[in-house]
Every structure is written in C-alpha cells, then in structure tokens.
C-alpha atoms as a PDB file:
ATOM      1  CA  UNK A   1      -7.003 -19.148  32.786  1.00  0.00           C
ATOM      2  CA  UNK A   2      -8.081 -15.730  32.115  1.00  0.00           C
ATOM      3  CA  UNK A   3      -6.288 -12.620  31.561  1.00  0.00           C
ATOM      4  CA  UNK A   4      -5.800 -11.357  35.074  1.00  0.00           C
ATOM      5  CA  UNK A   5      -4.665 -15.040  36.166  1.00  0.00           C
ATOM      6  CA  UNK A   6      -2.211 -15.313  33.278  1.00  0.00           C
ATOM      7  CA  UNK A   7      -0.760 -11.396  34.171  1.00  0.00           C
ATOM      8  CA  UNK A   8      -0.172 -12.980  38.232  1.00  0.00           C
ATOM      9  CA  UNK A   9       1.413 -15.693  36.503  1.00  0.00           C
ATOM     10  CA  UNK A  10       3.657 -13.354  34.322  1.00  0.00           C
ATOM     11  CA  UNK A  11       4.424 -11.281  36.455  1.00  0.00           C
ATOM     12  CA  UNK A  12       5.595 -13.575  39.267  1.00  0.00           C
ATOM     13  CA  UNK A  13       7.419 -15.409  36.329  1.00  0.00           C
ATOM     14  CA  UNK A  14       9.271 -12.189  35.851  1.00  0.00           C
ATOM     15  CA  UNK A  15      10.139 -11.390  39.462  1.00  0.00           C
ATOM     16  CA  UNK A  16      11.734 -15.016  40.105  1.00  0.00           C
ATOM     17  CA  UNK A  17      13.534 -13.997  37.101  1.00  0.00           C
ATOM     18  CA  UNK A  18      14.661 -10.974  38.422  1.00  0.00           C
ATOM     19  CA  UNK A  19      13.476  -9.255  35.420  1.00  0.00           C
ATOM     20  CA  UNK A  20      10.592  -6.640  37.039  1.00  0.00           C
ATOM     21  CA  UNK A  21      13.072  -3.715  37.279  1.00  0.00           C
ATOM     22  CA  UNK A  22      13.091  -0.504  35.536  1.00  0.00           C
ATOM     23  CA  UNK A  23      16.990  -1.011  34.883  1.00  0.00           C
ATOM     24  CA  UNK A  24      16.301  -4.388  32.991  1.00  0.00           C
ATOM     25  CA  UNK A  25      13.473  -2.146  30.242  1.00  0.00           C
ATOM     26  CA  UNK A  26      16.537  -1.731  27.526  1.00  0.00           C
ATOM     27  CA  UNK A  27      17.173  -5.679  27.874  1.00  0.00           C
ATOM     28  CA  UNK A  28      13.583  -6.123  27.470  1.00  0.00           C
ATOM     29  CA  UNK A  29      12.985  -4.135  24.169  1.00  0.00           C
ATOM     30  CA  UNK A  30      15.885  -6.225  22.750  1.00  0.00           C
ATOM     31  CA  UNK A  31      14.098  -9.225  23.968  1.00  0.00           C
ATOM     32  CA  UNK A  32      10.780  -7.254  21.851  1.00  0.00           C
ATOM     33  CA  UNK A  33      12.584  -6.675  19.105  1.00  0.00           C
ATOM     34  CA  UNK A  34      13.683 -10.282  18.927  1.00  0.00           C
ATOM     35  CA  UNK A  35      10.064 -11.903  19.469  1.00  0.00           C
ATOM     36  CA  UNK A  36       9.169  -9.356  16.810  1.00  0.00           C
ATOM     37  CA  UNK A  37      11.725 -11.042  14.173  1.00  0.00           C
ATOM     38  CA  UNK A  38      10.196 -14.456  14.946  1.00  0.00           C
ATOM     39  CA  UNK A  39       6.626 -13.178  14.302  1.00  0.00           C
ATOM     40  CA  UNK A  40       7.362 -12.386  11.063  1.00  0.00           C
ATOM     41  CA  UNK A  41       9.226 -15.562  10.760  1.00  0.00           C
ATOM     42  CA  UNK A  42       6.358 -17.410  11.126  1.00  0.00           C
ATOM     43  CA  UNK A  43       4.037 -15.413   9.165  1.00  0.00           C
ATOM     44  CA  UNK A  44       6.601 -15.990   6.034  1.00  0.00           C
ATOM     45  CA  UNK A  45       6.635 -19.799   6.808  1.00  0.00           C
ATOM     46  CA  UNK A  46       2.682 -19.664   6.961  1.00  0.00           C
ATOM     47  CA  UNK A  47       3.205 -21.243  10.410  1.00  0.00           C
ATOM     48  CA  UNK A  48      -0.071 -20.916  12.615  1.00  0.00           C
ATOM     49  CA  UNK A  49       0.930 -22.546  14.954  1.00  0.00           C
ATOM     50  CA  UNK A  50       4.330 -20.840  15.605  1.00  0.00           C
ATOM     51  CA  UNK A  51       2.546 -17.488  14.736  1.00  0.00           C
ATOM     52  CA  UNK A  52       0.153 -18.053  17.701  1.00  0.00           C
ATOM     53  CA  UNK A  53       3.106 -18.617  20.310  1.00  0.00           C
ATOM     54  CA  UNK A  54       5.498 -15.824  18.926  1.00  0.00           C
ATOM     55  CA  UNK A  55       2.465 -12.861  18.901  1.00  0.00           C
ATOM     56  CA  UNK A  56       1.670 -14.589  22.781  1.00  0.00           C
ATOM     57  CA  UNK A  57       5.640 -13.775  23.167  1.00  0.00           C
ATOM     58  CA  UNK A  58       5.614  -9.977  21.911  1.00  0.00           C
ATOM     59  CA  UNK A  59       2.428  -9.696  24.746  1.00  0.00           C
ATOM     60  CA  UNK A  60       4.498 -11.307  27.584  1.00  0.00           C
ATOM     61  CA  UNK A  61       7.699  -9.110  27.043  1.00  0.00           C
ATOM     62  CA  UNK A  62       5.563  -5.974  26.520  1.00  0.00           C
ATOM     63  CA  UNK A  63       3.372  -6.676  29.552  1.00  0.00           C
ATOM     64  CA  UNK A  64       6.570  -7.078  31.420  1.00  0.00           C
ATOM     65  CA  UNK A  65       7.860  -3.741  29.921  1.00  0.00           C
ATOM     66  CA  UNK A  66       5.260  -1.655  31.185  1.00  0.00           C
ATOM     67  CA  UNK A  67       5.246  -3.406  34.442  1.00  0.00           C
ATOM     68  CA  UNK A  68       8.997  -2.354  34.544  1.00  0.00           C
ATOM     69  CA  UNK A  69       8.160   1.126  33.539  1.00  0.00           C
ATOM     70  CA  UNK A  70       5.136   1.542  35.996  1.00  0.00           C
ATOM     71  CA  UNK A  71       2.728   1.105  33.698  1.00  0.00           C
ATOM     72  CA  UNK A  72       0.254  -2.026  32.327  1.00  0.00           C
ATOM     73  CA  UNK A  73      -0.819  -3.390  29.069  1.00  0.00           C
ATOM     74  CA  UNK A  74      -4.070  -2.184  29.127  1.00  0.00           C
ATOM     75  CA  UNK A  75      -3.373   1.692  29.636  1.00  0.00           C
ATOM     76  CA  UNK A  76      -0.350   1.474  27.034  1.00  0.00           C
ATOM     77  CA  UNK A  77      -3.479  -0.495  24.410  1.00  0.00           C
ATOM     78  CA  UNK A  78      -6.046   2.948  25.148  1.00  0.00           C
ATOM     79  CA  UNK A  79      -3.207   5.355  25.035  1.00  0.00           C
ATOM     80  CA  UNK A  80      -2.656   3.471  21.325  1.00  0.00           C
ATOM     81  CA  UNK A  81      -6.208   3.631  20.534  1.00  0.00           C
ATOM     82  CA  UNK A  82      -6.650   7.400  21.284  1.00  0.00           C
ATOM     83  CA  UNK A  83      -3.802   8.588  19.511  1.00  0.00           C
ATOM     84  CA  UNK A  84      -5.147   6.500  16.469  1.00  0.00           C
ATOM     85  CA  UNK A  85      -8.540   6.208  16.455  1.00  0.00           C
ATOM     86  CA  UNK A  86      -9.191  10.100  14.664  1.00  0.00           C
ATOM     87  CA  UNK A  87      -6.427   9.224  12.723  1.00  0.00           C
ATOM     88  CA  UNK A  88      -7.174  10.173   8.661  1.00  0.00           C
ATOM     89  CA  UNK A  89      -5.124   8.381   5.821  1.00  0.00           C
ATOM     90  CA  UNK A  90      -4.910   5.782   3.317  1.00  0.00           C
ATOM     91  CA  UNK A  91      -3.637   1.940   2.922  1.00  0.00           C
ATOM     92  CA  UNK A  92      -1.458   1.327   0.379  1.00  0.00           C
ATOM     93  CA  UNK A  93      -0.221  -2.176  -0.547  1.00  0.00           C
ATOM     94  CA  UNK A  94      -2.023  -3.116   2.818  1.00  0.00           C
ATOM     95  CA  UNK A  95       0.161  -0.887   5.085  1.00  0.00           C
ATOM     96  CA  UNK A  96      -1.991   2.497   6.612  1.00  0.00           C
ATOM     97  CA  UNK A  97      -0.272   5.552   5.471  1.00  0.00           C
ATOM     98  CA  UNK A  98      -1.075   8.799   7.849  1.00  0.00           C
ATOM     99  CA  UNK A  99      -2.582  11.625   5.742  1.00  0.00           C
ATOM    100  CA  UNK A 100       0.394  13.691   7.138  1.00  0.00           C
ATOM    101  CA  UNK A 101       2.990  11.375   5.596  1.00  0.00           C
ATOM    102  CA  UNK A 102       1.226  11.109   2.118  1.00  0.00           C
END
C-alpha cells in the first residue's frame, strides 16, 4: 500500500466511525495525547516493535485531525518545516533548545 492508499483507507475508517467531524477534533487530541503516552511507553521498554505501531498511531489520529479541521498531513508537516527550518539554537542533553529560550 502506499501513502495515498493507506490515507483512503483512513479516512473511510474514520467516516464509518463517525469520527471525520470538526466537533469530534477535542476527542481526537485526547485520543493524540494518549497514543503519545504509549510512544514513550515503548521507547522506555526498548520495544521496537510496539514503538513502530504506537508512532503509526500518533500519524493516524493526526491525519484524522487535520482532516477534521480541513486540513491534511502533508500541509500541517511544511507548515512545521518552515517555521523550523531557520530556526537558531542549541541541544542540550539531546533536546533542541531555541536561541530565544536560552
């Protein structure tokens, strides 16, 4: 399957779910923020595996979140990129610290 085919499959996952509404976006952060706890999870039981399926779960519910908002994946990823990609600062015990926070 490739991207677009999985995001069809998604998506009409969602609606026969009744989940592709804008009203439903505050249940589906919760659901982020939940997925979110079990990546880390699985990163501090050095679970591959797990790891794999949990960051696969964080994509689905965001893709699903922008769909609900109007939006996709892949504008929400560039709008990312250009508000970080100039960005100046340093790491520091491996987390990225902006200059304007040091």
């Amino acid at each position: 399957m490739n991207l677009e085919q999985i995001d069809v499959s998604v998506f009409q996952w969602a609606a026969d779910k009744g989940l592709m509404t804008p009203e439903n976006a505050p249940k589906q952060a919760l659901k982020l923020a939940e997925e979110t706890g079990e990546v880390a999870r699985a990163i501090l039981r050095n679970d591959r595996d797990e790891l794999k399926k949990e960051i696969g779960d964080c994509t689905v519910v965001l893709s699903i979140l922008a769909r609900q908002m109007g939006m996709n994946l892949h504008e929400c990823y560039l709008s990312a990129w250009d508000k970080i990609k100039d960005r100046k600062g340093e790491t520091i015990n491996g987390t990225f610290i902006k200059s304007t926070d040091l």
